[in-house]
Protein backbone atom coordinates (compact mmCIF):
# COMPACT_ATOMS: atom_id res chain seq x y z
CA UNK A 1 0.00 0.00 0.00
CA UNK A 2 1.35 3.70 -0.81
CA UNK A 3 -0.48 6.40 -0.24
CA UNK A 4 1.00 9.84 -1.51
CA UNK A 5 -0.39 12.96 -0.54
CA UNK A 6 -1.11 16.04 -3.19
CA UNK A 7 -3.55 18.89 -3.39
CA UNK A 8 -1.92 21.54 -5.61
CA UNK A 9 -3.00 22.73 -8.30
CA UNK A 10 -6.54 23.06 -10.65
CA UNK A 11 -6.82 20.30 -13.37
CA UNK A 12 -10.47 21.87 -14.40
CA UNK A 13 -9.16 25.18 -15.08
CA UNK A 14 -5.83 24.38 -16.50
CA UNK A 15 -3.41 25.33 -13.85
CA UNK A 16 -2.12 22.16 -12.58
CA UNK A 17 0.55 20.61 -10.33
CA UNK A 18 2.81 23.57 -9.72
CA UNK A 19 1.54 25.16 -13.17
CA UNK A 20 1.30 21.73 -14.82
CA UNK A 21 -2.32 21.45 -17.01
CA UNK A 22 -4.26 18.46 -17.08
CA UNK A 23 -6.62 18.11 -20.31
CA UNK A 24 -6.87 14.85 -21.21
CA UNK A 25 -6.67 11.03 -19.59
CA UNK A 26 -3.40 10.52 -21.03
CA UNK A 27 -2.30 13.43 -18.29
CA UNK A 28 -3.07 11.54 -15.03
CA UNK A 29 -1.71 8.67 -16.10
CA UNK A 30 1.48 9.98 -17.79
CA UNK A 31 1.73 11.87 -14.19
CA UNK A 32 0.96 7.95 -11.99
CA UNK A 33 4.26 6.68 -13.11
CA UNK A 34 6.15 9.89 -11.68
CA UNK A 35 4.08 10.54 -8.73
CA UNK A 36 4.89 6.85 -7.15
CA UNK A 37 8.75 6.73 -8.82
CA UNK A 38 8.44 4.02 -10.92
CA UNK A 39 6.11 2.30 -14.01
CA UNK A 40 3.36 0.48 -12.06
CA UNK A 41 3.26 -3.20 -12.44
CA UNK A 42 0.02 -5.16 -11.45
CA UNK A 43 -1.63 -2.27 -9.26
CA UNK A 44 -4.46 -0.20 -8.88
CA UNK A 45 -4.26 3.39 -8.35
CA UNK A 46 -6.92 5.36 -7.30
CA UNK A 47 -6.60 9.07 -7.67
CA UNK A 48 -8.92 11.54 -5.41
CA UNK A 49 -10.16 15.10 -7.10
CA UNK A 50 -11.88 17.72 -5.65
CA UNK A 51 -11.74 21.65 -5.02
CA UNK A 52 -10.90 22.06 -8.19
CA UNK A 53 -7.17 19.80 -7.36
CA UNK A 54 -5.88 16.35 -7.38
CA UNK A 55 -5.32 15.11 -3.88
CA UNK A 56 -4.24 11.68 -2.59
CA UNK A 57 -3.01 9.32 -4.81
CA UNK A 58 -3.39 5.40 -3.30
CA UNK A 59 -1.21 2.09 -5.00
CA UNK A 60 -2.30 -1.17 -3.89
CA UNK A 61 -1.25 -4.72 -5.30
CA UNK A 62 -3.61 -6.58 -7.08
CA UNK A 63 -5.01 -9.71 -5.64
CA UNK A 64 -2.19 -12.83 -6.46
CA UNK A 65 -4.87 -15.40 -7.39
CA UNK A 66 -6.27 -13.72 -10.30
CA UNK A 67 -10.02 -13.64 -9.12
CA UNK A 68 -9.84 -10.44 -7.08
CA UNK A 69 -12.13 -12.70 -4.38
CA UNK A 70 -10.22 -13.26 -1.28
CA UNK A 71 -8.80 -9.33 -0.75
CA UNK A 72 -11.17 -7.56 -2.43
CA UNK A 73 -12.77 -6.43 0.86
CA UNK A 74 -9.96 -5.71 2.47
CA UNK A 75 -8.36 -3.94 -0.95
CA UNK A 76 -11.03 -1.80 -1.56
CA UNK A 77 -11.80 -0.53 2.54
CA UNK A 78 -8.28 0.51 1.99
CA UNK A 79 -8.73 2.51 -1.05
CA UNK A 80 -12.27 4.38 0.28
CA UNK A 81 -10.50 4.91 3.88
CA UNK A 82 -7.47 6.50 2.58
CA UNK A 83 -9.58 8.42 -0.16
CA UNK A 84 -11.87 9.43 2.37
CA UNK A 85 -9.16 10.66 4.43
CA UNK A 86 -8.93 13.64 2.09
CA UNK A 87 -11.86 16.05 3.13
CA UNK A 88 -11.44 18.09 -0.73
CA UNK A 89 -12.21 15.09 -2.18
CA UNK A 90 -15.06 14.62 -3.80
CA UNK A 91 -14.65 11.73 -6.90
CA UNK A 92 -11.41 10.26 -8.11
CA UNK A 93 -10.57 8.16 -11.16
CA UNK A 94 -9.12 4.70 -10.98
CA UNK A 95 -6.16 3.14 -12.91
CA UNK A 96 -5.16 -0.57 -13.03
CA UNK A 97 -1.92 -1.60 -14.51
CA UNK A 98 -1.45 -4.89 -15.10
CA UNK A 99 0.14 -7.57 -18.04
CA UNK A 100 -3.17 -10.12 -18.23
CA UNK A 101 -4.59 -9.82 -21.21
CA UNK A 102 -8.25 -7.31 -22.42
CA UNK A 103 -9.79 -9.85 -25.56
CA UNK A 104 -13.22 -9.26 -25.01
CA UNK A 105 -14.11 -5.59 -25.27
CA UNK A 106 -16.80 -6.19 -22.58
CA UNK A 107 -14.84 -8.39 -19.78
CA UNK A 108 -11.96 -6.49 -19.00
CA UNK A 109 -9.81 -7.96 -16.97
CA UNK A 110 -10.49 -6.41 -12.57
CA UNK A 111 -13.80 -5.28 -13.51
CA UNK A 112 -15.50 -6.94 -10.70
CA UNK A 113 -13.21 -5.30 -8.46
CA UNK A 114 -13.26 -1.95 -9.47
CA UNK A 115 -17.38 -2.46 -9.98
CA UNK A 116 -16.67 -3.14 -6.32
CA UNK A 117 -14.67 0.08 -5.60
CA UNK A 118 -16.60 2.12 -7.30
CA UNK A 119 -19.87 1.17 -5.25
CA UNK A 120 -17.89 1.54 -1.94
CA UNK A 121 -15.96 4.62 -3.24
CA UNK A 122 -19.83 5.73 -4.43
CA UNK A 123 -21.50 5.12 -0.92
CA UNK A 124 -18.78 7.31 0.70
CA UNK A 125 -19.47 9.92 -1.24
CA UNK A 126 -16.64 9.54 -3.79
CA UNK A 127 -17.87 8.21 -6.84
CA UNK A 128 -15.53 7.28 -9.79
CA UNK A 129 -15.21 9.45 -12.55
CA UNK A 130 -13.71 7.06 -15.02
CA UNK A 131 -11.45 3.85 -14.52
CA UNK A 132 -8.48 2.76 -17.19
CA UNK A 133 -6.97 -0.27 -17.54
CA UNK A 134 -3.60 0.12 -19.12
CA UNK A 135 -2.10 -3.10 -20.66
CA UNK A 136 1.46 -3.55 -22.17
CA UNK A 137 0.55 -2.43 -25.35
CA UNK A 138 -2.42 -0.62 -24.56
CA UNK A 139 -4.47 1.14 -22.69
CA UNK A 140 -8.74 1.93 -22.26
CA UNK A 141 -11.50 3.39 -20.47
CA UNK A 142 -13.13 0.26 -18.49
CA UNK A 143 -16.21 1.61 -18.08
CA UNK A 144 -16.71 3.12 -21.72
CA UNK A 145 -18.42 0.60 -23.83
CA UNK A 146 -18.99 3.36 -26.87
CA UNK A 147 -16.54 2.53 -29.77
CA UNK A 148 -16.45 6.19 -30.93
CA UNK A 149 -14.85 7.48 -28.02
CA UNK A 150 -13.03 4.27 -27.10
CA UNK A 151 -12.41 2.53 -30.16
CA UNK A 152 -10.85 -1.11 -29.64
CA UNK A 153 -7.83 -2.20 -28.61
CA UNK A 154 -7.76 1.18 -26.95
CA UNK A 155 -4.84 3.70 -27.35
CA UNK A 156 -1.04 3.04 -28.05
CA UNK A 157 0.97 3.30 -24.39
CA UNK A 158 2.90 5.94 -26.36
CA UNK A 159 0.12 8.34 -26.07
CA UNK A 160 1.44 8.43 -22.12
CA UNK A 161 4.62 8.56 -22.68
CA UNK A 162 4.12 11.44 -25.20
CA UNK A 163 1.23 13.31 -23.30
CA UNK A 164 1.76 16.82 -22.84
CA UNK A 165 2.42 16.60 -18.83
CA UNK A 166 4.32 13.36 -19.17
CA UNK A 167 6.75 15.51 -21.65
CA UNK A 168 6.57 18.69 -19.24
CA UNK A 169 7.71 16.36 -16.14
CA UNK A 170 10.60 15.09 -18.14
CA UNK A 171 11.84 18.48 -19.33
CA UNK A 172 11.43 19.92 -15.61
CA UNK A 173 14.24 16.67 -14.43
CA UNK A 174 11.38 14.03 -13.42
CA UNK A 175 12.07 10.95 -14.32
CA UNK A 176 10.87 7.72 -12.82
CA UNK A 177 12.48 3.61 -12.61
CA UNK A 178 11.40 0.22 -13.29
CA UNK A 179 9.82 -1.89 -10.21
CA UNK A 180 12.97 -2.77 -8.09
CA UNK A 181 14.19 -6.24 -8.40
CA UNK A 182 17.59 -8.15 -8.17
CA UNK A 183 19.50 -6.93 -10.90
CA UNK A 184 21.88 -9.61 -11.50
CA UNK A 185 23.34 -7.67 -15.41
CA UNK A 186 26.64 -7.84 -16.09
CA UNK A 187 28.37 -4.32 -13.66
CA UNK A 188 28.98 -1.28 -15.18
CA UNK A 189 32.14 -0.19 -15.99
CA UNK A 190 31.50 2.67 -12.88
CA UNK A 191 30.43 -0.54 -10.65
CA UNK A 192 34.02 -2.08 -11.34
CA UNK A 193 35.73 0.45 -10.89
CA UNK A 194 34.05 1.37 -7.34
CA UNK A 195 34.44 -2.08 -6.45
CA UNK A 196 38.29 -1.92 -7.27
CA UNK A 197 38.91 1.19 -5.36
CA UNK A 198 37.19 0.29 -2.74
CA UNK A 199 38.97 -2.89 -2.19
CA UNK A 200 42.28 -0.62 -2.68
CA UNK A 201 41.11 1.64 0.07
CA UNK A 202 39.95 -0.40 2.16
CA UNK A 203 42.67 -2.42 2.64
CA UNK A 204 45.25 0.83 2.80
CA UNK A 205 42.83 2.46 5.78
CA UNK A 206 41.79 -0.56 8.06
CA UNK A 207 38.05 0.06 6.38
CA UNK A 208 36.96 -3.25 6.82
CA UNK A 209 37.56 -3.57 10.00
CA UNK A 210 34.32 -2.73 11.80
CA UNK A 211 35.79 -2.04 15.23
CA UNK A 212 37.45 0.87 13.68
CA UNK A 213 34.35 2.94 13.34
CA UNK A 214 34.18 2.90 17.18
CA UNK A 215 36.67 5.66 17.21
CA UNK A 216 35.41 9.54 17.49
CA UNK A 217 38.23 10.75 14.83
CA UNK A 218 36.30 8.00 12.34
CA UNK A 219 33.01 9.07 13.06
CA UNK A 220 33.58 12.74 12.89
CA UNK A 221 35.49 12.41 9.66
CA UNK A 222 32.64 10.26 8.23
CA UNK A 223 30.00 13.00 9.39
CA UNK A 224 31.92 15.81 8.34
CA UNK A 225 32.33 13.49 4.40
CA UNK A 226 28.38 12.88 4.36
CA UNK A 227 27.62 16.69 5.28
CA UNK A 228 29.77 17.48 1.92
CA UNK A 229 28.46 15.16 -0.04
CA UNK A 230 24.88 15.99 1.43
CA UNK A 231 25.24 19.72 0.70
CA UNK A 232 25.86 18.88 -3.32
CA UNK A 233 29.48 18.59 -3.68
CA UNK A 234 31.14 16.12 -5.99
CA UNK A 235 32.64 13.26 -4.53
CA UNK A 236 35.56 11.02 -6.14
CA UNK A 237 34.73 7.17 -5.98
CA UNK A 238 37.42 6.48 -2.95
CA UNK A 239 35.25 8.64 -0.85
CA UNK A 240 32.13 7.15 -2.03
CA UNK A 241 33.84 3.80 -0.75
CA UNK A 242 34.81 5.44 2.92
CA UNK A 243 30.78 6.75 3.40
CA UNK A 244 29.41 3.57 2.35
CA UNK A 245 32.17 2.02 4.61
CA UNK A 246 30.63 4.00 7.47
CA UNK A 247 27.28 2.48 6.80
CA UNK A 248 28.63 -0.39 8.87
CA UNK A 249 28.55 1.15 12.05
CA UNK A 250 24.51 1.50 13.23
CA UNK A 251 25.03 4.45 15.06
CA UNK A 252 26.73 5.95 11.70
CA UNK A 253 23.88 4.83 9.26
CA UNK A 254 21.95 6.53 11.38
CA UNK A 255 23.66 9.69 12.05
CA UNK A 256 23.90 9.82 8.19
CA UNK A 257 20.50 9.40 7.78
CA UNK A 258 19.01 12.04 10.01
CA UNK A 259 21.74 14.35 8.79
CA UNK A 260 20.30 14.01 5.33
CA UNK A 261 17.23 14.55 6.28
CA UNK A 262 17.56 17.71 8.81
CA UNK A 263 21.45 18.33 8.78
CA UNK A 264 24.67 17.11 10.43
CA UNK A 265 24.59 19.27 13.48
CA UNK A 266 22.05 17.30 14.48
CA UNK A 267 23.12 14.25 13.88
CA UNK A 268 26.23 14.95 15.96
CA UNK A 269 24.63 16.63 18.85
CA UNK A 270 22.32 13.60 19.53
CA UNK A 271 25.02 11.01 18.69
CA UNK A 272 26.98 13.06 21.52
CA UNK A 273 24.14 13.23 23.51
CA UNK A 274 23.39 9.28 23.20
CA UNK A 275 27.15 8.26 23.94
CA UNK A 276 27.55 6.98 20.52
CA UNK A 277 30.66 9.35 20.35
CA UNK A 278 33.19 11.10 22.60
CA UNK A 279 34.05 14.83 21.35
CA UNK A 280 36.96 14.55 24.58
CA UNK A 281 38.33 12.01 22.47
CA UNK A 282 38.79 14.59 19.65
CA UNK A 283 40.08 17.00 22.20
CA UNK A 284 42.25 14.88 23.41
CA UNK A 285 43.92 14.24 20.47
CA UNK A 286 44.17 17.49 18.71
CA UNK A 287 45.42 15.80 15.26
CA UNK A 288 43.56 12.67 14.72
CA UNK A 289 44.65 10.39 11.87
CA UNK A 290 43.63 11.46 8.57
CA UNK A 291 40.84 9.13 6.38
CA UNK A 292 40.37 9.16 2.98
CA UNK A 293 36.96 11.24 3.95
CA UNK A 294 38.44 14.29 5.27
CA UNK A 295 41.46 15.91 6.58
CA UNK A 296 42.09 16.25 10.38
CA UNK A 297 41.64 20.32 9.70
CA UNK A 298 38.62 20.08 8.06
CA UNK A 299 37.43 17.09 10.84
CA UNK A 300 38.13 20.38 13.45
CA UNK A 301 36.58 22.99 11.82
CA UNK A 302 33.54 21.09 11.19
CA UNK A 303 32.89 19.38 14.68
CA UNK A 304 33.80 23.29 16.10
CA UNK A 305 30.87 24.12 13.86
CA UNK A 306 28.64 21.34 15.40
CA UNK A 307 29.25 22.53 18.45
CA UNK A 308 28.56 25.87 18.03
CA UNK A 309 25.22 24.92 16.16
CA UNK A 310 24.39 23.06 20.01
CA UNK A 311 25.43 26.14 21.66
CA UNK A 312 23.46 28.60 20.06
CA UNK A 313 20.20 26.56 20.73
CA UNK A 314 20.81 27.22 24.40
CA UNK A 315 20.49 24.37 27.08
CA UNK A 316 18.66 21.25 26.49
CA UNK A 317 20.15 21.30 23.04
CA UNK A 318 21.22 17.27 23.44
CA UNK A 319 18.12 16.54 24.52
CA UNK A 320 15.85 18.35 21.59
CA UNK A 321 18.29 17.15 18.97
CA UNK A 322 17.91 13.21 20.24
CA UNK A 323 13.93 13.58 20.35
CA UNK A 324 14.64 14.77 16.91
CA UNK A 325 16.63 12.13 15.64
CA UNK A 326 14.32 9.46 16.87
CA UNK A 327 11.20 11.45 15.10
CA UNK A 328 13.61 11.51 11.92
CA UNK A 329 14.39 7.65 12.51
CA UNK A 330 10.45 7.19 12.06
CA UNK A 331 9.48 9.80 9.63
CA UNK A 332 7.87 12.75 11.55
CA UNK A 333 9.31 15.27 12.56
CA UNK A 334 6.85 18.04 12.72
CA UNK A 335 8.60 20.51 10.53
CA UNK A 336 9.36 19.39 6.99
CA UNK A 337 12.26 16.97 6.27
CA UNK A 338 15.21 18.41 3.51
CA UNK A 339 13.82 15.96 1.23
CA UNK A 340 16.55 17.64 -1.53
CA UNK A 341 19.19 16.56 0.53
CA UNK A 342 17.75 13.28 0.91
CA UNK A 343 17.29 12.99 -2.75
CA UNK A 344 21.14 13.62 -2.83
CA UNK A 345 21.58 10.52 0.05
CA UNK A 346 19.02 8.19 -2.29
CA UNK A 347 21.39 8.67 -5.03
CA UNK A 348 24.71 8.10 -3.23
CA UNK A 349 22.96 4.49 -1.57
CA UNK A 350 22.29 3.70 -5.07
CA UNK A 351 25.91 3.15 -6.05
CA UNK A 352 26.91 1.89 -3.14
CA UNK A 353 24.37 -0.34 -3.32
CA UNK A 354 26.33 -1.95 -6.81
CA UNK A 355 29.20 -2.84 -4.53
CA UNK A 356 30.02 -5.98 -4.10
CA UNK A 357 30.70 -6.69 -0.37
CA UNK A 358 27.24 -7.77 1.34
CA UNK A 359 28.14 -5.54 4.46
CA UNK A 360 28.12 -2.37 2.59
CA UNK A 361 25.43 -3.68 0.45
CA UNK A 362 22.88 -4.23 3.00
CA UNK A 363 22.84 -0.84 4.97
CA UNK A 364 22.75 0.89 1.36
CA UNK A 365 19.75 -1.25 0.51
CA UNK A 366 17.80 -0.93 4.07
CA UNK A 367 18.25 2.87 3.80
CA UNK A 368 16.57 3.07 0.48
CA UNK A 369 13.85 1.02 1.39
CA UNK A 370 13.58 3.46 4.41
CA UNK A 371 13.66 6.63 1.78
CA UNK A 372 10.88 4.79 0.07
CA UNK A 373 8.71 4.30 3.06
CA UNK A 374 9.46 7.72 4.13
CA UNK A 375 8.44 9.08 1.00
CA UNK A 376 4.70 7.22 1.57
CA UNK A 377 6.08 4.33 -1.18
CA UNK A 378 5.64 1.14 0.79
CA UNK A 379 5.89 -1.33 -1.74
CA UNK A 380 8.97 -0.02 -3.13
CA UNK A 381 10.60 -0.14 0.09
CA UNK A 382 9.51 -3.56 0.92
CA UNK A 383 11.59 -4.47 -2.28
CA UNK A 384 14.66 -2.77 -0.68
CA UNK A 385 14.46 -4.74 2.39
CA UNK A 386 14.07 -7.61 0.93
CA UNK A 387 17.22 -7.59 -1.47
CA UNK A 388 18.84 -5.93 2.08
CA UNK A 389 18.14 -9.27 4.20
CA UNK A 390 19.02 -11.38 0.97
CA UNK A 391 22.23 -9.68 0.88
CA UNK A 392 23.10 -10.24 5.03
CA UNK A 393 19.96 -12.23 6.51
CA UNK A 394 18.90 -11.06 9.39
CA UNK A 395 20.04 -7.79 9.23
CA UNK A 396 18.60 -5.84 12.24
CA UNK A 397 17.92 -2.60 10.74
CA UNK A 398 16.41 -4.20 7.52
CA UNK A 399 14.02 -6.70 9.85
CA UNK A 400 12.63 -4.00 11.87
CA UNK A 401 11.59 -1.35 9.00
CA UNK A 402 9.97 -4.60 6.81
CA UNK A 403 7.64 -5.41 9.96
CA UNK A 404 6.78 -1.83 9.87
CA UNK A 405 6.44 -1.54 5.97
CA UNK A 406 4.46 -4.43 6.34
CA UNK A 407 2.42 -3.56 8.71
CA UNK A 408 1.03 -0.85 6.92
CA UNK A 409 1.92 1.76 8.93
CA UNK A 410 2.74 5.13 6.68
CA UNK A 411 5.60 7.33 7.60
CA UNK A 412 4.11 10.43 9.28
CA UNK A 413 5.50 13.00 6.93
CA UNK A 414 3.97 11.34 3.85
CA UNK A 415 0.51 11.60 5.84
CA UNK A 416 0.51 15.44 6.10
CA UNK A 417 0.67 17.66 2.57
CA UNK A 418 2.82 20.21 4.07
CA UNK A 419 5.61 17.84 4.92
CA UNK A 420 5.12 15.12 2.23
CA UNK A 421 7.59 14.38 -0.51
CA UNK A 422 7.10 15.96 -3.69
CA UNK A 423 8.76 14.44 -6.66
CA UNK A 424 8.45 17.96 -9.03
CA UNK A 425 9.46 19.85 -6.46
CA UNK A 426 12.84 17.65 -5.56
CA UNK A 427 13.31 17.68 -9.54
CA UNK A 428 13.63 21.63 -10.10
């Protein structure tokens, strides 16, 4: 289940999603695709409109078996209590994306279910305005039985792709993947030649050993690395290898993490403030070793800066920043996460991800899959986990979000508009 939330924008009167216009079908469905972050495979989506906007969009996975009996209940409660959830909503259209085959023009495939739907969806005051089924070739209205509108097969998938908004979204940077799986292809050139630096690296620093992490010069070198490469900086593939090295130490994955999402000086005063590191360490030893991440002098200059972030908050300063790294750690906080920033993080994981060594691999993974589920994309992040516990089983971070993910439970910043992720918005 993902549930995204949106209510920008006028589709009626041509003003759109941050001045994006939405005419035709082809619109809302060239816009599904970059909305969720990747081309939908076997789903429904159920759009809400109202107040003149489009609102919450819902995915759900379609029923294994085929018949659409055994969770169609439970599917479609979902759908209406999520759609309901938004009070400008007042009719949506449904989508259904799936490979089985439309050969009679009046037994589309799901049309029980979404008959279903739409009488639920109806009785809550939300009727359907139109449902589509969109094929791999193809796509049609299901409800339109009049070949002059909706002439048979139905329309080329092209038309999406080449639909006005789906060609706007590309040229403003939006893009969107293909359903995460294992990808075993033959690495990229840029995967070997990660892989052989890292190896190079890590065998010059200590890297691989774990226990060296424990150490406060380590940590604050890493921090100060991931709050460069966080801020937009370009960084050279032996530093990519010393942050993903990081990842191995918890309390570093997670010190990266809510600095991505609300900035390094918070990450460091809670990881003080926990006991995860010593700053007397640092003080102690006024030149700590350099790492391939960052120079002793920079190290300095940017814990000074951390501590003169805590400072200026006043006392208490430990305490507020570990209540906000646990609100981070769950996705909701109540002001609105750097989600730019995080896009920056996402993209980093995903190359570290194409390293070989499971321990790297795994962290990388789990922290998409939390991005995902931040972002209000469950399924996606199940995916992550799962490929995260394939690559170290039992991974304790991984096991913990995937009861969560599956669960249900949405991240609390994807719940509320003003903090939600916005794909457009993280594109410009």
């Amino acid at each position: 289940m993902e549930k995204i939330n949106r209510r920008e924008g006028n589709p009626s009167e041509g003003n759109g999603w941050d001045g994006l216009c939405i005419r035709e079908p082809e619109d809302i469905l060239a816009f599904i695709p970059h909305t969720i972050g990747e081309w939908p495979t076997e789903s429904l989506i159920a759009v809400a409109v109202g107040g003149g906007s489009v609102g919450v969009t819902v995915r759900v996975n379609l029923p294994t078996d085929g018949s659409g009996a055994p969770n169609a209940e439970e599917l479609t409660g979902a759908v209406r209590d999520h759609l309901a959830g938004d009070v400008l909503a007042d009719s949506c259209v449904l989508a259904v994306f799936t490979s089985q085959s439309w050969t009679d023009p009046c037994a589309p495939p799901w049309i029980d279910l979404v008959t279903s739907l739409g009488d639920d969806l109806a009785a809550a005051g939300i009727p359907v305005l139109d449902a589509w089924l969109v094929g791999r070739t193809h796509w049609r209205s299901m409800l339109c039985s009049d070949a002059s509108c909706c002439p048979w097969p139905g329309r080329p998938i092209e038309a999406i792709e080449s639909s006005r908004l789906g060609a706007e979204m590309v040229y403003r940077g939006s893009s969107f993947g293909d359903p995460v799986r294992h990808d075993s292809r033959k690495p990229s050139p840029r995967r070997l030649e990660l892989e052989g630096q890292a190896i190079c690296a890590a065998g010059e620093h200590g890297l691989a050993d774990s226990e060296l992490w424990w150490s406060a010069a380590a940590f604050a070198s890493a921090l100060a690395c991931w709050e460069e490469a966080l801020s937009g900086a370009s960084i050279p593939a032996e530093r990519i290898l010393f942050l993903a090295s990081s990842l191995t130490r918890p309390a570093l994955r997670d010190a990266a993490l809510v600095a991505a999402a609300v900035g390094a000086t918070t990450a460091w005063t809670a990881s003080v403030e926990v006991g995860a590191v010593d700053p007397a360490e640092l003080a102690s030893r006024p030149e700590p070793s350099d790492f391939p991440g960052a120079s002793s002098r920079r190290v300095q200059e940017a814990v000074e800066g951390w501590l003169a972030g805590g400072r200026s908050r006043g006392g208490g300063a430990g305490t507020e920043a570990a209540l906000t790294y646990g609100a981070v750690l769950l996705g909701g906080t109540r002001e609105r996460p750097d989600w730019a920033r995080i896009g920056r993080f996402e993209r980093l994981l995903r190359q570290m991800s194409e390293l070989e060594e499971p321990e790297i691999r795994a962290p990388a993974l789990a922290l998409l899959g939390w991005i995902s589920w931040a972002r209000g994309r469950g399924s996606r992040a199940a995916a992550y986990l799962r490929r995260a516990l394939l690559a170290v089983p039992g991974y304790r971070f991984a096991e913990l979000f995937a009861r969560v993910v599956d669960s249900g439970e949405v991240a609390g910043w994807a719940r509320r508009p003003e903090t939600a992720w916005r794909p457009v918005e993280e594109a410009a």
